[in-house]
PDB file of N, CA and C in Angstrom:
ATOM      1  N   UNK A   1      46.361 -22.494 -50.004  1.00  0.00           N
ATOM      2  CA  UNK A   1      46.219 -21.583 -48.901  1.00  0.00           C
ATOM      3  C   UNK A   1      45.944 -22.411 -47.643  1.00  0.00           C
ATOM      4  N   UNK A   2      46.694 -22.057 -46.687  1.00  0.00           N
ATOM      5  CA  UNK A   2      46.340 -22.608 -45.580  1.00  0.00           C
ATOM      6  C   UNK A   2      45.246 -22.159 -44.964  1.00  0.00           C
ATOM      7  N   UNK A   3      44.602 -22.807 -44.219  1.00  0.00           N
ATOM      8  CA  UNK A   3      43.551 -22.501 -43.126  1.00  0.00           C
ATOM      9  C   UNK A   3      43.242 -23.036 -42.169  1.00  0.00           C
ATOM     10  N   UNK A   4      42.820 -22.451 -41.056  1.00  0.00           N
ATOM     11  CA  UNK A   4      43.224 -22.994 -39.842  1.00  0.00           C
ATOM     12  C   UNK A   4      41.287 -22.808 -39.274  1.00  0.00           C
ATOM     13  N   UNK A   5      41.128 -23.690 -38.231  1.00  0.00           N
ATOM     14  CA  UNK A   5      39.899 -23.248 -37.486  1.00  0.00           C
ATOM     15  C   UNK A   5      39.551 -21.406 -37.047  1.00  0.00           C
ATOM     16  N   UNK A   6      38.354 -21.505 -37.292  1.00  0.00           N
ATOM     17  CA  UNK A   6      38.160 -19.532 -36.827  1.00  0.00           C
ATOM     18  C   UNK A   6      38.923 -18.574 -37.494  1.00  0.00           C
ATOM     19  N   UNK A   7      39.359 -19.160 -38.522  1.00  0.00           N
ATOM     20  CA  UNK A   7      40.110 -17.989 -39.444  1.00  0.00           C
ATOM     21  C   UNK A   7      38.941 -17.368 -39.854  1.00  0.00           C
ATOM     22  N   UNK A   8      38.890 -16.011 -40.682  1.00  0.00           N
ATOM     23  CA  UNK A   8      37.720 -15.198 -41.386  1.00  0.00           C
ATOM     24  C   UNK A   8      38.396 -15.429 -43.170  1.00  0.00           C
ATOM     25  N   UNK A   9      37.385 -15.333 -43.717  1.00  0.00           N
ATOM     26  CA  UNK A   9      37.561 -15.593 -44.990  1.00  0.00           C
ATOM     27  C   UNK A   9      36.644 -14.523 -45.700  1.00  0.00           C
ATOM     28  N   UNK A  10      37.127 -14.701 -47.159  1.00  0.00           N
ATOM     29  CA  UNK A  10      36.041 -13.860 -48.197  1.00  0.00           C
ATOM     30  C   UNK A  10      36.109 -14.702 -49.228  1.00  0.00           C
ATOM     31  N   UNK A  11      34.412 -15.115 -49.278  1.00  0.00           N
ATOM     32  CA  UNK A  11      34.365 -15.880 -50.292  1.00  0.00           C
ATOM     33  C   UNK A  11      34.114 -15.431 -51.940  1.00  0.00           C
ATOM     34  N   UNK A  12      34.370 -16.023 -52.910  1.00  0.00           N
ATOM     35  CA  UNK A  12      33.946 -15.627 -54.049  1.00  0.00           C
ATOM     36  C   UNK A  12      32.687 -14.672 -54.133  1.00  0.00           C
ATOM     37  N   UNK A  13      31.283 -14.630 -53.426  1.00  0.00           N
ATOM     38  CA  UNK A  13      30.443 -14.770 -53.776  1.00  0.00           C
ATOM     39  C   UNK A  13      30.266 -13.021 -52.888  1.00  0.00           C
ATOM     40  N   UNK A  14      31.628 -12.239 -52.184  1.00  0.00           N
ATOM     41  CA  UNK A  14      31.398 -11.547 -51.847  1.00  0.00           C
ATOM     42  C   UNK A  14      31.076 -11.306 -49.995  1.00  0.00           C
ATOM     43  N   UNK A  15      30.812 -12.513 -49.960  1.00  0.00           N
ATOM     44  CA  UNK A  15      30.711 -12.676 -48.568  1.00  0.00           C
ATOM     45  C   UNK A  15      31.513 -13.122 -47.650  1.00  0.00           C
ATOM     46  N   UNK A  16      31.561 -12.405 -45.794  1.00  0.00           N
ATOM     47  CA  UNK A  16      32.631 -13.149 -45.530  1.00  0.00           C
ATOM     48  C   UNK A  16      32.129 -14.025 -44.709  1.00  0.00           C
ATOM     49  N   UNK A  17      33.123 -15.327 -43.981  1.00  0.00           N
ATOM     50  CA  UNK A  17      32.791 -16.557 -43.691  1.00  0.00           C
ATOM     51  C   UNK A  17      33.780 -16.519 -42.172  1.00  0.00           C
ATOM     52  N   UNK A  18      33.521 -17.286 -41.509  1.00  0.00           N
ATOM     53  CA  UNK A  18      34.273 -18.296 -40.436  1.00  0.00           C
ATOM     54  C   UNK A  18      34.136 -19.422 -40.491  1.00  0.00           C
ATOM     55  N   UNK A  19      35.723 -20.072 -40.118  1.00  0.00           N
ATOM     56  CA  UNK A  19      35.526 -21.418 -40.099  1.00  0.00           C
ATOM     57  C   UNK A  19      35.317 -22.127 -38.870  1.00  0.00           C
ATOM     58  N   UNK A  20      34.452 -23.153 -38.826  1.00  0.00           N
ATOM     59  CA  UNK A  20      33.582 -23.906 -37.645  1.00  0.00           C
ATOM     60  C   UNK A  20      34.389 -25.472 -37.566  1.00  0.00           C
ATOM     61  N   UNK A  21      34.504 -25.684 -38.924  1.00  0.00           N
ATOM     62  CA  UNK A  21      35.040 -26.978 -39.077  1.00  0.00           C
ATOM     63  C   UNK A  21      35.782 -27.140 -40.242  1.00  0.00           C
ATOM     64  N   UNK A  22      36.805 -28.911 -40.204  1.00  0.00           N
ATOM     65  CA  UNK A  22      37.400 -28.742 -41.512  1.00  0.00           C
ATOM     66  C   UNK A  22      37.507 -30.142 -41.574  1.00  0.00           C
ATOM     67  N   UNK A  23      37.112 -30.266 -43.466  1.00  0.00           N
ATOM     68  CA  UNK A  23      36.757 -31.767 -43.804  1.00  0.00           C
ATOM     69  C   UNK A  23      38.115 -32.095 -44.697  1.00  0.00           C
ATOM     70  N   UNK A  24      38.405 -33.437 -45.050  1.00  0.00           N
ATOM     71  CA  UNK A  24      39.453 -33.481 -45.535  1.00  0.00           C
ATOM     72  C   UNK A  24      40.868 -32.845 -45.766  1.00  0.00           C
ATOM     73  N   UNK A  25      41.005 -32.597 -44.838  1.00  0.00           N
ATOM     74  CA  UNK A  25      42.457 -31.641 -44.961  1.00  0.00           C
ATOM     75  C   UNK A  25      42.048 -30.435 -45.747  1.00  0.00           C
ATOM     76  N   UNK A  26      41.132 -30.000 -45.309  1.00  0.00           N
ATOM     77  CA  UNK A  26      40.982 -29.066 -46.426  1.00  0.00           C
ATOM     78  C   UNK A  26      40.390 -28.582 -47.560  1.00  0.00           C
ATOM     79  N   UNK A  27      40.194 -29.553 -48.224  1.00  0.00           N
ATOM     80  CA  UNK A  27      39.126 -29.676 -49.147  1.00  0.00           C
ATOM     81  C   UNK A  27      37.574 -29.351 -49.271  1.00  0.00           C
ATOM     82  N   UNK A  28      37.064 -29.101 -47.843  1.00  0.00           N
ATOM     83  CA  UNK A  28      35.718 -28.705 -47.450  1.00  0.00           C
ATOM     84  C   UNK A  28      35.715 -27.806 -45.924  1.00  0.00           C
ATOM     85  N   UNK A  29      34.951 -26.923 -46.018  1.00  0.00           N
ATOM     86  CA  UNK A  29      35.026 -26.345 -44.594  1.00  0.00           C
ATOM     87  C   UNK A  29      33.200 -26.172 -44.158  1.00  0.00           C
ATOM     88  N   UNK A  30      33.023 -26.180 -42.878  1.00  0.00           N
ATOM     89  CA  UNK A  30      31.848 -25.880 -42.432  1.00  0.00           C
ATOM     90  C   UNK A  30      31.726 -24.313 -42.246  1.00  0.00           C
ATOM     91  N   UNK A  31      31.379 -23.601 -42.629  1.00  0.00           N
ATOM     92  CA  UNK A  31      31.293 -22.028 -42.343  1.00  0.00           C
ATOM     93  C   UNK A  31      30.104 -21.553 -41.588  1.00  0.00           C
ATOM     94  N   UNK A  32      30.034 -20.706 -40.649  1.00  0.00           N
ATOM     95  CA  UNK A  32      29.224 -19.463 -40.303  1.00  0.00           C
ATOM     96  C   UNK A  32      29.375 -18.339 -41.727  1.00  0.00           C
ATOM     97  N   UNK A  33      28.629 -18.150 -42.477  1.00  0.00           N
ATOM     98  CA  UNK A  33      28.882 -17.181 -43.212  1.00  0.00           C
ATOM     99  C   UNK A  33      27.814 -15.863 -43.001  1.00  0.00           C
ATOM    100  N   UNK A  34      28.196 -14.784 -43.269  1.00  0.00           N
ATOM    101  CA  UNK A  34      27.625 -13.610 -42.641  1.00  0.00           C
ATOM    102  C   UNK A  34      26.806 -13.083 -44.428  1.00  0.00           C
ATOM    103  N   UNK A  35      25.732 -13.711 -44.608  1.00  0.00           N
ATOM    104  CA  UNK A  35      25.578 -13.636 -45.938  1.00  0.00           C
ATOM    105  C   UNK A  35      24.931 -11.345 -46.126  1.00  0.00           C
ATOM    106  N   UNK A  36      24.582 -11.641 -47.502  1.00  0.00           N
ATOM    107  CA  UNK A  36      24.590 -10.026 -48.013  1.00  0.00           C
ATOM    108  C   UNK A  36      22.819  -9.208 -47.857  1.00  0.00           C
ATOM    109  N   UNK A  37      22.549 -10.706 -47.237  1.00  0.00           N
ATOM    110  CA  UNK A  37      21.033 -10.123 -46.794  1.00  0.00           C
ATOM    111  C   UNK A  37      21.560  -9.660 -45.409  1.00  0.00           C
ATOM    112  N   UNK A  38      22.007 -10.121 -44.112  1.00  0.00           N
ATOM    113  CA  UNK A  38      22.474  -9.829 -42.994  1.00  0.00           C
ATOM    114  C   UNK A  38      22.403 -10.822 -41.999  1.00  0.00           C
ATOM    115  N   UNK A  39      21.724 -12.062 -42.393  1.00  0.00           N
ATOM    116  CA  UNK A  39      21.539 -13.282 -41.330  1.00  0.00           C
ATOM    117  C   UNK A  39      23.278 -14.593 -42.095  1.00  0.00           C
ATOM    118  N   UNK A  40      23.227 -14.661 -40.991  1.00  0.00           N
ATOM    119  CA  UNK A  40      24.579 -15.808 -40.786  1.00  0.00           C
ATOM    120  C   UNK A  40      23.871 -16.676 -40.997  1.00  0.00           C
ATOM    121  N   UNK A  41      24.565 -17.645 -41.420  1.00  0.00           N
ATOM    122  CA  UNK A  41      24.225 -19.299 -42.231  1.00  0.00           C
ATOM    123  C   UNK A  41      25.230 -20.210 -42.033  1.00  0.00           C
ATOM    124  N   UNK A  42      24.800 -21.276 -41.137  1.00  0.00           N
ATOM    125  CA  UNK A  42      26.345 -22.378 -41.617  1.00  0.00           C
ATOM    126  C   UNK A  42      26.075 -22.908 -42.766  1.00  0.00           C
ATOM    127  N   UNK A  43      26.600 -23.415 -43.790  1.00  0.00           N
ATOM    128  CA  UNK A  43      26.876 -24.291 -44.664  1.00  0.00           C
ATOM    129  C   UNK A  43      28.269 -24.496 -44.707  1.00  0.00           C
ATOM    130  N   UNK A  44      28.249 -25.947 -45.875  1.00  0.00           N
ATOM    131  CA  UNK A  44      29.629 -26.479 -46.435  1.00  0.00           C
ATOM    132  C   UNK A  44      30.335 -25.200 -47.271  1.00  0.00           C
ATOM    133  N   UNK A  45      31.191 -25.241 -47.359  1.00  0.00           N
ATOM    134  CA  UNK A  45      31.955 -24.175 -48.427  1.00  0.00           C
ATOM    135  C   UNK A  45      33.255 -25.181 -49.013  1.00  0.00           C
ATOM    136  N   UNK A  46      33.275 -24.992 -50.515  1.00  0.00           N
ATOM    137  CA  UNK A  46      34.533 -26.067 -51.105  1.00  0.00           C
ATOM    138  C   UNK A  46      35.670 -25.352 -51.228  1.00  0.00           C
ATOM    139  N   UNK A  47      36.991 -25.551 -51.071  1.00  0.00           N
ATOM    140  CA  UNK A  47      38.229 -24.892 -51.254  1.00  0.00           C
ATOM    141  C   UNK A  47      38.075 -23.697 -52.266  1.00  0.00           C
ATOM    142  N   UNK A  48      37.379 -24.394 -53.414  1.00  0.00           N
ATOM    143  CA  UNK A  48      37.470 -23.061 -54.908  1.00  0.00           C
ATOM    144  C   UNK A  48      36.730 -21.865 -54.513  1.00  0.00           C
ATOM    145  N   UNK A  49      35.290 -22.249 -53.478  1.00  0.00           N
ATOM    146  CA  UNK A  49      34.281 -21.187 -53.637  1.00  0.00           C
ATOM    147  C   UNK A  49      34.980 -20.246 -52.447  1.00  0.00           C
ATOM    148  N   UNK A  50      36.580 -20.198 -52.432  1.00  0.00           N
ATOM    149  CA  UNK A  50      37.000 -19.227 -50.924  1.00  0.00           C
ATOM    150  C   UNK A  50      37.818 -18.573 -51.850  1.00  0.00           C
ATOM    151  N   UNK A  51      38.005 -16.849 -51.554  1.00  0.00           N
ATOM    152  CA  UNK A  51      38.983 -15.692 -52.263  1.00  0.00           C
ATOM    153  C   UNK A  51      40.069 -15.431 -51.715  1.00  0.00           C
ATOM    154  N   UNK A  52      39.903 -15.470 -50.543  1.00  0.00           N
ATOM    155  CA  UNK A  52      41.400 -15.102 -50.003  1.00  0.00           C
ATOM    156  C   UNK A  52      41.146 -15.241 -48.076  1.00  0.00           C
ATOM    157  N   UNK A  53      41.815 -15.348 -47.036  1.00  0.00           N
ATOM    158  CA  UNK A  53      41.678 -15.249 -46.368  1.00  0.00           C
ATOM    159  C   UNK A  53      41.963 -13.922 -45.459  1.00  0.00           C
ATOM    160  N   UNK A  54      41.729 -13.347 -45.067  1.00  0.00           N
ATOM    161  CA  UNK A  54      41.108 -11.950 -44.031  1.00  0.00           C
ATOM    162  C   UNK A  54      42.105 -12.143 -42.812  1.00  0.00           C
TER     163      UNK A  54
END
């Protein structure tokens, strides 16, 4: 799947994400994620832990 900067995503885990940054071609992204308590979080996110893109 491609992905590009500021795309929206849904990750496995139910939650959705933006991308901030991108590591290895791809292989790692920096996310804003909008977690299921209601506060946003950056962390790393790995290619597998993403569902589909939005």
């Amino acid at each position: 799947m491609k992905l590009e900067m500021f795309d929206k995503v849904l990750l496995k885990t139910g939650e959705t994400a933006f991308i901030v940054d991108i590591y290895d071609e791809g292989k790692a992204y920096e996310m804003d994620i909008n977690t299921n308590t209601g506060k946003i979080v950056t962390d790393t996110v790995w290619s597998d832990q993403i569902e589909k893109k939005l």
